[in-house]
Protein backbone atom coordinates (compact mmCIF):
# COMPACT_ATOMS: atom_id res chain seq x y z
CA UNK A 1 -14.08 -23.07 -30.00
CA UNK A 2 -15.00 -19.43 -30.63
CA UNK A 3 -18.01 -17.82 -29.81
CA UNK A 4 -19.90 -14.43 -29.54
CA UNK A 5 -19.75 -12.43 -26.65
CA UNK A 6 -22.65 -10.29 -25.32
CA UNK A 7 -21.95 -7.24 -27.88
CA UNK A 8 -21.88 -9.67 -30.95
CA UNK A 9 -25.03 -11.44 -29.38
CA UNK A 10 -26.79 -8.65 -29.03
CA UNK A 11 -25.80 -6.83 -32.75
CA UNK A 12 -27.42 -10.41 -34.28
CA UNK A 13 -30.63 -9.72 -32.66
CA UNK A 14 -32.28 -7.37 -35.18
CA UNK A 15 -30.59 -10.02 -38.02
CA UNK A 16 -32.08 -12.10 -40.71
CA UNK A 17 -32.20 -15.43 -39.06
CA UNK A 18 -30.75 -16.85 -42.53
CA UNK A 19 -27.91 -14.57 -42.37
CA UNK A 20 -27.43 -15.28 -38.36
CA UNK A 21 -27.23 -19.20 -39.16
CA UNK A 22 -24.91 -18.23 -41.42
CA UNK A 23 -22.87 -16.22 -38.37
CA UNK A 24 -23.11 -18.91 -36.21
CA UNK A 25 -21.93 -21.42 -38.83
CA UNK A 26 -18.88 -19.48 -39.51
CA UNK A 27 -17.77 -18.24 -35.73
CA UNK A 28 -16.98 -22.44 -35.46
CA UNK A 29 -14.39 -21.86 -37.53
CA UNK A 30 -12.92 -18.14 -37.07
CA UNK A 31 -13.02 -15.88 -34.26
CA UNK A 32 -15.12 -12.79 -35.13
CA UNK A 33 -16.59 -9.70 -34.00
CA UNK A 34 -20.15 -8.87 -34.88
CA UNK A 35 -20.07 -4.95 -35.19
CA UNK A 36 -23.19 -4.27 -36.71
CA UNK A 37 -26.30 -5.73 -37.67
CA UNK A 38 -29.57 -3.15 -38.31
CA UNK A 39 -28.98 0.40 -38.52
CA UNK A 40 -31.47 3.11 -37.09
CA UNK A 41 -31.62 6.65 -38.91
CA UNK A 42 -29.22 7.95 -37.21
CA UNK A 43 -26.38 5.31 -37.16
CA UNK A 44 -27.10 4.98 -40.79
CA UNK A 45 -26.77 8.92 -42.03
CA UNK A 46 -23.86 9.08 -39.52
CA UNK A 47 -21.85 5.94 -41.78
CA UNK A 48 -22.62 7.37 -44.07
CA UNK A 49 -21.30 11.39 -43.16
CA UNK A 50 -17.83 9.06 -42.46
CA UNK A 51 -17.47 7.56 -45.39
CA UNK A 52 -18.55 4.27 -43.98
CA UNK A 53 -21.13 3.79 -46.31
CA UNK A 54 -22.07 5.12 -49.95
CA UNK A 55 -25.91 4.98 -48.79
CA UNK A 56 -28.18 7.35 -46.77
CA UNK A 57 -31.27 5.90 -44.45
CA UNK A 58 -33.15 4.09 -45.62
CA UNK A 59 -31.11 2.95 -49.16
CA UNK A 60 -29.09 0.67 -47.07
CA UNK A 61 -29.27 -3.28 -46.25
CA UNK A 62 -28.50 -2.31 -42.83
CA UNK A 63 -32.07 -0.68 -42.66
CA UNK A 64 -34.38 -3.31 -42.82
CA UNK A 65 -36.03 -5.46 -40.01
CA UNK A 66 -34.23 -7.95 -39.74
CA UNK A 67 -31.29 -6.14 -41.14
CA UNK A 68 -29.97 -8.00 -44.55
CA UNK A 69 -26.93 -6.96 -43.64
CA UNK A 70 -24.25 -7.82 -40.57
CA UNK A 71 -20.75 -6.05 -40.28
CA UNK A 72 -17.67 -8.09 -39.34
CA UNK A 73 -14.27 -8.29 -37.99
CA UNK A 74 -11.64 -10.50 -37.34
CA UNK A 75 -11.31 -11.49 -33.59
CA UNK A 76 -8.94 -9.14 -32.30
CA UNK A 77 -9.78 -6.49 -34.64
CA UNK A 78 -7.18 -5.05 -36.62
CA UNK A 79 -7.79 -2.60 -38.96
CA UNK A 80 -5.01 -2.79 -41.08
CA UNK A 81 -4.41 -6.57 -41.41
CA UNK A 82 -6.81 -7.16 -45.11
CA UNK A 83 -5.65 -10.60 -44.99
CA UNK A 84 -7.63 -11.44 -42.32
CA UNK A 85 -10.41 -9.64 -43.80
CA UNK A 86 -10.46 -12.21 -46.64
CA UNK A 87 -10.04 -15.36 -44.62
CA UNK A 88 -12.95 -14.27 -42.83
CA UNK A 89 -14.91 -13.75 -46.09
CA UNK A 90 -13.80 -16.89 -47.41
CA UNK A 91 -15.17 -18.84 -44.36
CA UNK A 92 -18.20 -16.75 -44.22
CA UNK A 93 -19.09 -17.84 -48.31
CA UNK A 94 -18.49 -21.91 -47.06
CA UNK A 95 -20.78 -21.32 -44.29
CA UNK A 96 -23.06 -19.57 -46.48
CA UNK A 97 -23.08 -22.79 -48.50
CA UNK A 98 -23.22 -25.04 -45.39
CA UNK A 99 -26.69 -23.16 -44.96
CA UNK A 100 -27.92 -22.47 -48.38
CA UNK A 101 -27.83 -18.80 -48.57
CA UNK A 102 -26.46 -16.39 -50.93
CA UNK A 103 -24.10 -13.54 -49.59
CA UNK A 104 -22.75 -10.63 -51.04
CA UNK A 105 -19.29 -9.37 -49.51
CA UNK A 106 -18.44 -5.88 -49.80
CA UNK A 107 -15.18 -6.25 -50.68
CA UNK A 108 -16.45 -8.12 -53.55
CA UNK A 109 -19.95 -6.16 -54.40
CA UNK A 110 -20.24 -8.00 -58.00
CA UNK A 111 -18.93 -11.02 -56.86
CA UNK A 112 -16.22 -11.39 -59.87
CA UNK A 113 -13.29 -12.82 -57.14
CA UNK A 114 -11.46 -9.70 -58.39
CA UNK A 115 -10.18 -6.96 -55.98
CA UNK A 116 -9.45 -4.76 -58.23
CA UNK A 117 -12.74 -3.37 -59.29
CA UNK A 118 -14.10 -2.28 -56.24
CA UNK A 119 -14.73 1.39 -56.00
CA UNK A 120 -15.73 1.53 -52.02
CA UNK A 121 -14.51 -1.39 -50.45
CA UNK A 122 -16.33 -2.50 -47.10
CA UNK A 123 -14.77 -5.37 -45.74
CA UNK A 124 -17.03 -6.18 -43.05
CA UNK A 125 -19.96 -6.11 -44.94
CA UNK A 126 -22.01 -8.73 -46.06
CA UNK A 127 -25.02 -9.45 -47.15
CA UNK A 128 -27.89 -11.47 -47.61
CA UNK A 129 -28.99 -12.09 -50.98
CA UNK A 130 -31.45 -14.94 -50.74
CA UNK A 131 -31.66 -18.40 -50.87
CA UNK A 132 -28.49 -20.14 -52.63
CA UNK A 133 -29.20 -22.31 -56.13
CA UNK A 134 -26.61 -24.77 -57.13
CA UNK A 135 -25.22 -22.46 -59.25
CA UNK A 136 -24.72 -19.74 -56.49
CA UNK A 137 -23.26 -22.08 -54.47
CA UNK A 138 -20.56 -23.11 -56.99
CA UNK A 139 -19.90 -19.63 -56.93
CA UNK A 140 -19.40 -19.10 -53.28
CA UNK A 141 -16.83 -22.02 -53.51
CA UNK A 142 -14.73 -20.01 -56.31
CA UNK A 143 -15.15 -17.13 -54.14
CA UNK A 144 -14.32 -18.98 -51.21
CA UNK A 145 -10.68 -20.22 -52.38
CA UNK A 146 -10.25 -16.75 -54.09
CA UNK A 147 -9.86 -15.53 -50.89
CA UNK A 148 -8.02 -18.07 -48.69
CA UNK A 149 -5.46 -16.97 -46.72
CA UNK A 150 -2.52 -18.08 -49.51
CA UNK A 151 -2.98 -14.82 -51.33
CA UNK A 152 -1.55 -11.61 -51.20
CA UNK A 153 -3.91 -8.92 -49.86
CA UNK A 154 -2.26 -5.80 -50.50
């Protein structure tokens, strides 16, 4: 069974404990690299000066403590290989509803299952959003199959 090494461990520490459970849920399932959790000044205006992130400190989810907001990648990481991407989003919304929390994915900011409307796409980000009514969680499950591994990710 996967698990996180000490770099993954240690990016979870400054986490929302909802949005960890959710981590630790998911990594049972699919090999994953935690790359980020909370973001100081400096990490945060330097995303953003990359074009990592359409927010400046401290407009981002990444600036809280606990950080909202955890970057991921597929275990090895490769950049170029979306479909992975989406699996891992699609196991991260089930685990989300294995723990009753709400995520937003940022390859998915308004949460429509479509694509194609994204104008920054940030496929390692998600999100915590809060606590997960039914409703949300019926959601996360349309979500969740809109992104299984059957689909084209071009």
């Amino acid at each position: 069974m996967p698990y996180f090494g000490s770099r993954s461990s240690s990016n979870l520490e400054n986490v929302n404990p909802r949005l960890v459970e959710v981590c630790n849920d998911a990594i049972k399932t699919m090999d994953f690299s935690v790359l980020c959790g909370h973001r100081n000044e400096e990490d945060q205006n330097k995303a953003f000066d990359e074009h990592k992130s359409t927010l400046r400190f401290p407009e981002s989810n990444h600036n809280k403590k606990p950080s909202d907001a955890v970057d991921l990648a597929p275990y090895p990481v490769d950049w170029n290989d979306k479909r992975r991407f989406y699996n891992l989003a699609s196991i991260m919304f089930i685990a989300a509803n294995h723990i009753g929390v709400k995520l937003r994915w940022g390859g998915d900011w308004d949460r429509d299952a479509s694509r194609k409307d994204q104008s920054f796409n940030d496929l390692p980000h998600f999100e915590y959003k809060g606590e997960a009514p039914e409703e949300a969680k019926h959601n996360q499950m349309i979500l969740a199959n809109a992104y299984n591994p059957g689909d084209s990710y071009a």
